[in-house]
Structures are given as structure tokens and as C-alpha cells.
N, C-alpha and C. Protein backbone atom coordinates (compact mmCIF):
# COMPACT_ATOMS: atom_id res chain seq x y z
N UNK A 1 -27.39 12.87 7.27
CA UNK A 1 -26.79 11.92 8.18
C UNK A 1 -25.70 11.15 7.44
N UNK A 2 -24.57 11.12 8.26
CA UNK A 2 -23.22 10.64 7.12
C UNK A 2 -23.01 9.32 7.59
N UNK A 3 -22.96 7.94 6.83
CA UNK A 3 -23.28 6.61 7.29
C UNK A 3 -22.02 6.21 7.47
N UNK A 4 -21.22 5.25 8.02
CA UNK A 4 -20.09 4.32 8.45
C UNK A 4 -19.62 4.49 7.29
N UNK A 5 -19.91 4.44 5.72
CA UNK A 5 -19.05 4.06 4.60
C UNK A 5 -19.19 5.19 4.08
N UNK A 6 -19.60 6.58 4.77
CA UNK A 6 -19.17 7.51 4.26
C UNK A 6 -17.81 7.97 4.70
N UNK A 7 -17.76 7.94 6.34
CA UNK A 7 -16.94 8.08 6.99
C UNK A 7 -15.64 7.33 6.98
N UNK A 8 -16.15 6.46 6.58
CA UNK A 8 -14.89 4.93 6.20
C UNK A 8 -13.92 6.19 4.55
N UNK A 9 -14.66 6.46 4.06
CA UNK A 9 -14.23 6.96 2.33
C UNK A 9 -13.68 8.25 2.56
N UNK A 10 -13.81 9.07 3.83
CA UNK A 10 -13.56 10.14 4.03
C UNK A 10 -11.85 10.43 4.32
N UNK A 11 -11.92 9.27 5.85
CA UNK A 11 -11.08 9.05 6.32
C UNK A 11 -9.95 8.30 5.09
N UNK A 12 -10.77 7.84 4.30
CA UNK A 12 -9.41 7.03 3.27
C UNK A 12 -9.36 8.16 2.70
N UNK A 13 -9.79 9.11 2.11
CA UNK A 13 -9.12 9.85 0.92
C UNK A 13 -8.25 11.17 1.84
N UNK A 14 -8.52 11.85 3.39
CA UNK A 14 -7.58 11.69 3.79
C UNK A 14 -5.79 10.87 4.28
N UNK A 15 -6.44 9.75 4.22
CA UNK A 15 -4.75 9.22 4.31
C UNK A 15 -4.39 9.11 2.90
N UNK A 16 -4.93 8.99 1.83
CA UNK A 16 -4.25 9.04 0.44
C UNK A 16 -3.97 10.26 0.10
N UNK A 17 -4.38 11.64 0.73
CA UNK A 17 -4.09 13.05 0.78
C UNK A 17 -2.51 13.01 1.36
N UNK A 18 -2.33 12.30 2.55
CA UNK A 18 -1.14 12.79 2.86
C UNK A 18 0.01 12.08 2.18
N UNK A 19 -0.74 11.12 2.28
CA UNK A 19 0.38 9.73 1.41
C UNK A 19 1.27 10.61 0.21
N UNK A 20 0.33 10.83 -0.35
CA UNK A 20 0.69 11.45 -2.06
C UNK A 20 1.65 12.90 -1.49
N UNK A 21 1.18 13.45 -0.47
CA UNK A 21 1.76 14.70 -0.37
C UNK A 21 3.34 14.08 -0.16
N UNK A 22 3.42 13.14 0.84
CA UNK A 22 4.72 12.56 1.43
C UNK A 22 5.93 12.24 0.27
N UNK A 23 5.55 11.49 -0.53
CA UNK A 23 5.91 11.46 -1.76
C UNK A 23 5.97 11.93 -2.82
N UNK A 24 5.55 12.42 -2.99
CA UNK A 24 5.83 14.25 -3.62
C UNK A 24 7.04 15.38 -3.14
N UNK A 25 7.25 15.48 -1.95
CA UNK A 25 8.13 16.38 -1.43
C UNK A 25 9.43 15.64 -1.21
N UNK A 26 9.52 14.09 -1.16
CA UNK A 26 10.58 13.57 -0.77
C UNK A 26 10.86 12.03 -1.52
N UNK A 27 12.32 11.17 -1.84
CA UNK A 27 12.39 10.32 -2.43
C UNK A 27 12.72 9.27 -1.21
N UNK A 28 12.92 9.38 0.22
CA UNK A 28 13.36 8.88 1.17
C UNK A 28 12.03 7.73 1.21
N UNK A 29 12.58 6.32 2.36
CA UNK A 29 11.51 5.38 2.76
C UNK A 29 10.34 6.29 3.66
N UNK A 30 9.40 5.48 3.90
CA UNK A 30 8.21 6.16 4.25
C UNK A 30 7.77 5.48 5.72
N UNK A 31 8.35 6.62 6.43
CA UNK A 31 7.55 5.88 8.12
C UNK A 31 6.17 5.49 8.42
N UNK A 32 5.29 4.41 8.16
CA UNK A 32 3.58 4.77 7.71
C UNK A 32 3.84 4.23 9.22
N UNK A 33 2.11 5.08 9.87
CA UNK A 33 1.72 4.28 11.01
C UNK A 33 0.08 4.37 10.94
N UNK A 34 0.22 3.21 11.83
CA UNK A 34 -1.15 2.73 11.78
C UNK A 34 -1.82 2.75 13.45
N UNK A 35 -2.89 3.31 13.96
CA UNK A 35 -3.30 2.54 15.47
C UNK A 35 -5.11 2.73 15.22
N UNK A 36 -4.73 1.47 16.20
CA UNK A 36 -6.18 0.90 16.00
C UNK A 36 -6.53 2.03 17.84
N UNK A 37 -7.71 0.81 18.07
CA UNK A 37 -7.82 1.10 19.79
C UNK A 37 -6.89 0.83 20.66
N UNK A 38 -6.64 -0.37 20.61
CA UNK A 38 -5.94 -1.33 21.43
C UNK A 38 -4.67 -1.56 21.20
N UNK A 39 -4.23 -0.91 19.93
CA UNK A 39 -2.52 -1.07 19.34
C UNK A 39 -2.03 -0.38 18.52
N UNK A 40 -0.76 -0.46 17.87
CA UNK A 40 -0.25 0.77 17.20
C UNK A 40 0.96 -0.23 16.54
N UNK A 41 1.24 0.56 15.39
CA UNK A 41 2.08 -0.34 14.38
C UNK A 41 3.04 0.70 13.51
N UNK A 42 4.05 0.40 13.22
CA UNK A 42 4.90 1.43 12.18
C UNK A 42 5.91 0.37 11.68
N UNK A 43 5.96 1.18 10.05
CA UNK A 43 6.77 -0.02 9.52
C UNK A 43 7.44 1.11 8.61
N UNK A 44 8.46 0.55 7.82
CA UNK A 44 9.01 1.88 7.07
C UNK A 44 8.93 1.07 5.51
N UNK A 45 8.73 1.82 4.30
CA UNK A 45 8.00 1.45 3.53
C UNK A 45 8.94 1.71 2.30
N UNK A 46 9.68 1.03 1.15
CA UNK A 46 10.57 1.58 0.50
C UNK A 46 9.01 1.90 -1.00
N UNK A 47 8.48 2.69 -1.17
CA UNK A 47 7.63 3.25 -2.39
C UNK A 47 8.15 2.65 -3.76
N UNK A 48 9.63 2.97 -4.09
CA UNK A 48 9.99 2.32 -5.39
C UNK A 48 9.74 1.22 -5.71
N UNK A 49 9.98 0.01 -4.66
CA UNK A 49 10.27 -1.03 -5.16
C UNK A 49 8.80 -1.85 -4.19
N UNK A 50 8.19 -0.84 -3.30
CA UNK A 50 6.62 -1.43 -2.93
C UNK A 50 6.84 -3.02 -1.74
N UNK A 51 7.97 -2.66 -1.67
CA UNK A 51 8.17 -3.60 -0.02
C UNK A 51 9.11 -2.84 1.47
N UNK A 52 8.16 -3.72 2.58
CA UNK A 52 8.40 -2.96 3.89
C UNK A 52 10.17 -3.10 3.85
N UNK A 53 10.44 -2.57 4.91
CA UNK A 53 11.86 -2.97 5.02
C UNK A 53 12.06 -3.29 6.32
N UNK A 54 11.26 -2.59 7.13
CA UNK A 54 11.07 -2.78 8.77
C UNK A 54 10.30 -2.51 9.25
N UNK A 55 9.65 -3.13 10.32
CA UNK A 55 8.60 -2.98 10.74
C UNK A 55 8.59 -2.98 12.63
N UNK A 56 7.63 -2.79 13.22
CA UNK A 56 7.27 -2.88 14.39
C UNK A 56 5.84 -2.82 14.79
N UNK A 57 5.42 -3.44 16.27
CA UNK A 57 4.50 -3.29 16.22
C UNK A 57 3.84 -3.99 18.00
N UNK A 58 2.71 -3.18 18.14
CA UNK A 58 2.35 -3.60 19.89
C UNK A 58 2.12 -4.83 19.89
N UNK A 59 2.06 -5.57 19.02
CA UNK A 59 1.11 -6.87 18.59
C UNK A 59 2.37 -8.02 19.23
N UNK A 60 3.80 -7.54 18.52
CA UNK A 60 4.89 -8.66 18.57
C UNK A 60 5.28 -9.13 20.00
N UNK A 61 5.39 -10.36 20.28
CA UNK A 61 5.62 -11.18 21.33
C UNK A 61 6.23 -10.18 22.03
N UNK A 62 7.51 -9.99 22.00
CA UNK A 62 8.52 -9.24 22.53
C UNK A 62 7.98 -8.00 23.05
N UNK A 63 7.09 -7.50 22.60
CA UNK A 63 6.74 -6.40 23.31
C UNK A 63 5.56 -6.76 23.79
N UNK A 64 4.51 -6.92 23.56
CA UNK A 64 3.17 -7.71 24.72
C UNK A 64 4.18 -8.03 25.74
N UNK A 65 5.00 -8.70 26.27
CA UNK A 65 5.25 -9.03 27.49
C UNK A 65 6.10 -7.70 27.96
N UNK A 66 6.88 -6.98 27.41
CA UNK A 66 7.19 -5.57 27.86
C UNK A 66 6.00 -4.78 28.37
N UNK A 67 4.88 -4.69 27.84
CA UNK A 67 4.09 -3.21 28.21
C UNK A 67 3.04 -3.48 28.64
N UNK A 68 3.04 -4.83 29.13
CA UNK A 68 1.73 -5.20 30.51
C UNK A 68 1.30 -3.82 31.54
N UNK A 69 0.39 -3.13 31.53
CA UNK A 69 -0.18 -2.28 32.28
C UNK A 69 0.93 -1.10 31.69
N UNK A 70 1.10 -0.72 30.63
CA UNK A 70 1.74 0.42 30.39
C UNK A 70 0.24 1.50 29.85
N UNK A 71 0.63 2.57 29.68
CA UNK A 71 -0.29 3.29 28.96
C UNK A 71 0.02 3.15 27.51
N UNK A 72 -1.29 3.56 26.92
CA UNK A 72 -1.25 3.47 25.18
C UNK A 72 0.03 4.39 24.61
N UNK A 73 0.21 5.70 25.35
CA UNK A 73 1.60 6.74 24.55
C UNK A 73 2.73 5.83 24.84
N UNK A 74 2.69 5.34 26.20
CA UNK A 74 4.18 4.71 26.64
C UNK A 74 4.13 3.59 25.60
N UNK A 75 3.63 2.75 25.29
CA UNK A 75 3.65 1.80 24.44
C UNK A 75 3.89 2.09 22.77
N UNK A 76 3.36 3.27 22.53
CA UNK A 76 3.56 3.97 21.64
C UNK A 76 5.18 3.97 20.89
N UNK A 77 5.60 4.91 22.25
CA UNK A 77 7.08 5.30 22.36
C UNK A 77 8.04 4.19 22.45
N UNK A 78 7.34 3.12 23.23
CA UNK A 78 8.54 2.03 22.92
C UNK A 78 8.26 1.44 21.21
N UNK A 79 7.38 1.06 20.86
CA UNK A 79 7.33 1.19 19.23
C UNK A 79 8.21 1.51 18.66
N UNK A 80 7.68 3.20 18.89
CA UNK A 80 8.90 3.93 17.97
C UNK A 80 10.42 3.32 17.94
N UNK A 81 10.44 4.06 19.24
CA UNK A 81 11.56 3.66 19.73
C UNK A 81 12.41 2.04 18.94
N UNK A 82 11.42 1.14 18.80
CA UNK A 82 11.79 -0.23 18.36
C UNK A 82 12.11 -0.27 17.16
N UNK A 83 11.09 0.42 16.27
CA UNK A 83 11.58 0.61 14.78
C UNK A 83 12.69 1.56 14.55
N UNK A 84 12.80 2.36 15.31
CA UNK A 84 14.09 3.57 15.21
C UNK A 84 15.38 2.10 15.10
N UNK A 85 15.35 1.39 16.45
CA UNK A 85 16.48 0.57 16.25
C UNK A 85 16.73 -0.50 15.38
N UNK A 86 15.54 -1.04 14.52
CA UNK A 86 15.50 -1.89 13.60
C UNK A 86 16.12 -1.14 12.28
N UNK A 87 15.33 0.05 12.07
CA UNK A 87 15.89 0.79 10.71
C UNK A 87 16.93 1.17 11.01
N UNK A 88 18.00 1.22 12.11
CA UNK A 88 19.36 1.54 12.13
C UNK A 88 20.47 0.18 11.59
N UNK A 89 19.86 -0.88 12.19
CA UNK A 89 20.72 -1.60 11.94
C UNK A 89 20.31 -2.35 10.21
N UNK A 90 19.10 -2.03 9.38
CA UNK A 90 18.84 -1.97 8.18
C UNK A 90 19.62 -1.38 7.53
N UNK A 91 20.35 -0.20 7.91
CA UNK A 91 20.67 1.02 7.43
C UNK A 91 20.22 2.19 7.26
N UNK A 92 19.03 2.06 7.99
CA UNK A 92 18.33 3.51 7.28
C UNK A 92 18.68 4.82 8.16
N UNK A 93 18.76 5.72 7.65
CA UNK A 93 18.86 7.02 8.45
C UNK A 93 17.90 7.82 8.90
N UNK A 94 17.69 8.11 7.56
CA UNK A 94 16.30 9.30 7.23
C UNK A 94 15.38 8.58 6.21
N UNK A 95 14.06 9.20 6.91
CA UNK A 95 12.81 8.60 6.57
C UNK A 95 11.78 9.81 6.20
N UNK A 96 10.75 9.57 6.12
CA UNK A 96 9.64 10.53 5.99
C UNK A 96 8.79 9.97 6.43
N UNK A 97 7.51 10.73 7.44
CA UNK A 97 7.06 10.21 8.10
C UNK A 97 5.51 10.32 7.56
N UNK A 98 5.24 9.41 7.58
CA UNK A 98 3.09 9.24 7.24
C UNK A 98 2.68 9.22 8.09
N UNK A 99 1.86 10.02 8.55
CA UNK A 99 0.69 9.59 9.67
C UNK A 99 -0.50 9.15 9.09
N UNK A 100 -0.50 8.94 7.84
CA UNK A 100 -1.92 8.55 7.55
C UNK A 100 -3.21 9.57 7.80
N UNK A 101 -4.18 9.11 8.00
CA UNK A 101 -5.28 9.85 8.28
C UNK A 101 -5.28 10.68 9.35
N UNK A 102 -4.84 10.12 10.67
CA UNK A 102 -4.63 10.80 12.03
C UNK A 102 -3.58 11.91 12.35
N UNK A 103 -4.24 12.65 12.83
CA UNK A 103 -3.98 13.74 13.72
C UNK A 103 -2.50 13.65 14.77
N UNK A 104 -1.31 14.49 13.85
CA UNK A 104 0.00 14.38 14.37
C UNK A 104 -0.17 14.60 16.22
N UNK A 105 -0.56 13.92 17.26
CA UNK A 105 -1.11 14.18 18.46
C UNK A 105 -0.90 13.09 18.79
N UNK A 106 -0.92 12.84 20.37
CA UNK A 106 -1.10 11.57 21.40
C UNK A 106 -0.08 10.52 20.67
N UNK A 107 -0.61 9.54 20.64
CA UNK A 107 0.20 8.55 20.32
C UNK A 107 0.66 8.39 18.85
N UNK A 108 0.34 8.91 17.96
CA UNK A 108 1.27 9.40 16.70
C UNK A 108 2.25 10.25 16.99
N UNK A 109 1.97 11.01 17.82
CA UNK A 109 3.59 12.04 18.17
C UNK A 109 4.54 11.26 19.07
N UNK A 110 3.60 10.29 19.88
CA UNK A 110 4.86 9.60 20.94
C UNK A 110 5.21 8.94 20.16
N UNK A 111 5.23 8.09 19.14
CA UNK A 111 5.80 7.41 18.01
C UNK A 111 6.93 7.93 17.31
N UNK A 112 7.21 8.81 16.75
CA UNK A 112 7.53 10.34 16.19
C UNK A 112 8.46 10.55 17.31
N UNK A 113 7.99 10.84 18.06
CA UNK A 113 9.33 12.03 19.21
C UNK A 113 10.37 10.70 19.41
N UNK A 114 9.38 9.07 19.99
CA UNK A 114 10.57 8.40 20.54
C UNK A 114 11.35 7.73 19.14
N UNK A 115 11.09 7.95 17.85
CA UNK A 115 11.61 7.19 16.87
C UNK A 115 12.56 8.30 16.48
N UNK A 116 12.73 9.59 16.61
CA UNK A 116 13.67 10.83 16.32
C UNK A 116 14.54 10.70 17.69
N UNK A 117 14.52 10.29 18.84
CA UNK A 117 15.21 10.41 20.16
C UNK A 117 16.22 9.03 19.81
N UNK A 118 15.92 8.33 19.00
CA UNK A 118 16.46 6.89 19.13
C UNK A 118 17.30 6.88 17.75
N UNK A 119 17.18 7.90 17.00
CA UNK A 119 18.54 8.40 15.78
C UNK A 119 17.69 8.50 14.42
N UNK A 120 16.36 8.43 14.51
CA UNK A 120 15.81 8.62 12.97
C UNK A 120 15.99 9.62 12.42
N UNK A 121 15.85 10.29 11.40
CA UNK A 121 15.77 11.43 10.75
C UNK A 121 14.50 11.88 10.07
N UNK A 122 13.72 12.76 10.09
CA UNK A 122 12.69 13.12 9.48
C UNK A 122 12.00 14.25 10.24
């Protein structure tokens, strides 16, 4: 029987699996995302120097009052979508993308499709 803090250790050494892979293949900032139940977050991550550069997230004022009765993907996609336009006017182009532990699907891909539709690169 596999207990909560096995599963907790599992799931982490998956997202440190991909992490390391991400950075390994590429020197670009790092798209990490995060979703809980109820929300979803992406921030872009410069590795060298170990600070965000941009971020987004379902949580921020500005969007709680946007996605009243939206679905979790649609909310997703405006995310993306949000950080796509924050890291443009940062400068950023191209990124590499983390999914972390989770499964490139549902609302990690609507994240993904609407943050590549809105000019990212990765």
C-alpha cells in the first residue's frame, strides 16, 4: 500500500526528471507550470541567474473577474495566453517549456497551445 508521502516523493522526482531534462537540451528561460484543482499558474523562469521574469496566474485580480463561470481549459488558455503577452513585452521570444510532473494534456496543453498562438516560441 503506497502512503500520501510516497506518492508526494514520486510525483517530485518526476517533476525533477523533467526539470533536469529541460535544461539539459536547452539554455533558453523556462516556461514552469503549476495547477492545483481550482487554478493554474505559469511563470517563466531565467535558471542562470534563479529569478522569475514573468509570471501569470488564475489567482490575479485581473483575471478572477475575467473567468467567472469559465471552464478550467478556458481559463487555462487565457493564462497562457497572459504570460505569452507579458514575456513579449519583457522581451522574451523563445522559451522552453516545463510541465513539471503532469501529463502534457487538458489544461497543460491549453496553456501551451494558447501561449504559442499569442507569439511564444517553444
Amino acid at each position: 500500500m503506497t502512503t500520501t508521502f510516497q506518492k508526494h516523493q514520486r510525483r517530485r522526482g518526476k517533476a525533477l526528471s523533467v526539470r533536469q531534462h529541460v535544461r539539459q537540451v536547452s539554455n533558453r528561460p523556462r516556461l514552469s507550470v503549476h495547477r492545483s484543482l481550482a487554478h493554474i499558474s505559469a511563470q517563466i523562469i531565467d535558471d542562470v541567474r534563479g529569478h522569475t521574469l514573468v509570471a501569470a496566474s488564475s489567482l490575479e485580480k485581473e483575471v478572477r473577474t475575467a473567468i467567472k463561470g469559465m471552464r478550467k481549459t478556458d481559463v487555462a488558455k487565457k493564462v497562457g495566453a497572459l504570460v505569452a503577452e507579458r514575456a513579449k513585452r519583457a522581451g522574451l521570444a523563445k522559451v522552453a517549456f516545463d510541465r513539471g510532473a503532469y501529463k502534457y494534456h487538458g489544461r497543460v496543453k491549453a496553456l501551451a497551445d494558447a501561449a504559442r498562438e499569442a507569439g511564444l516560441d517553444f
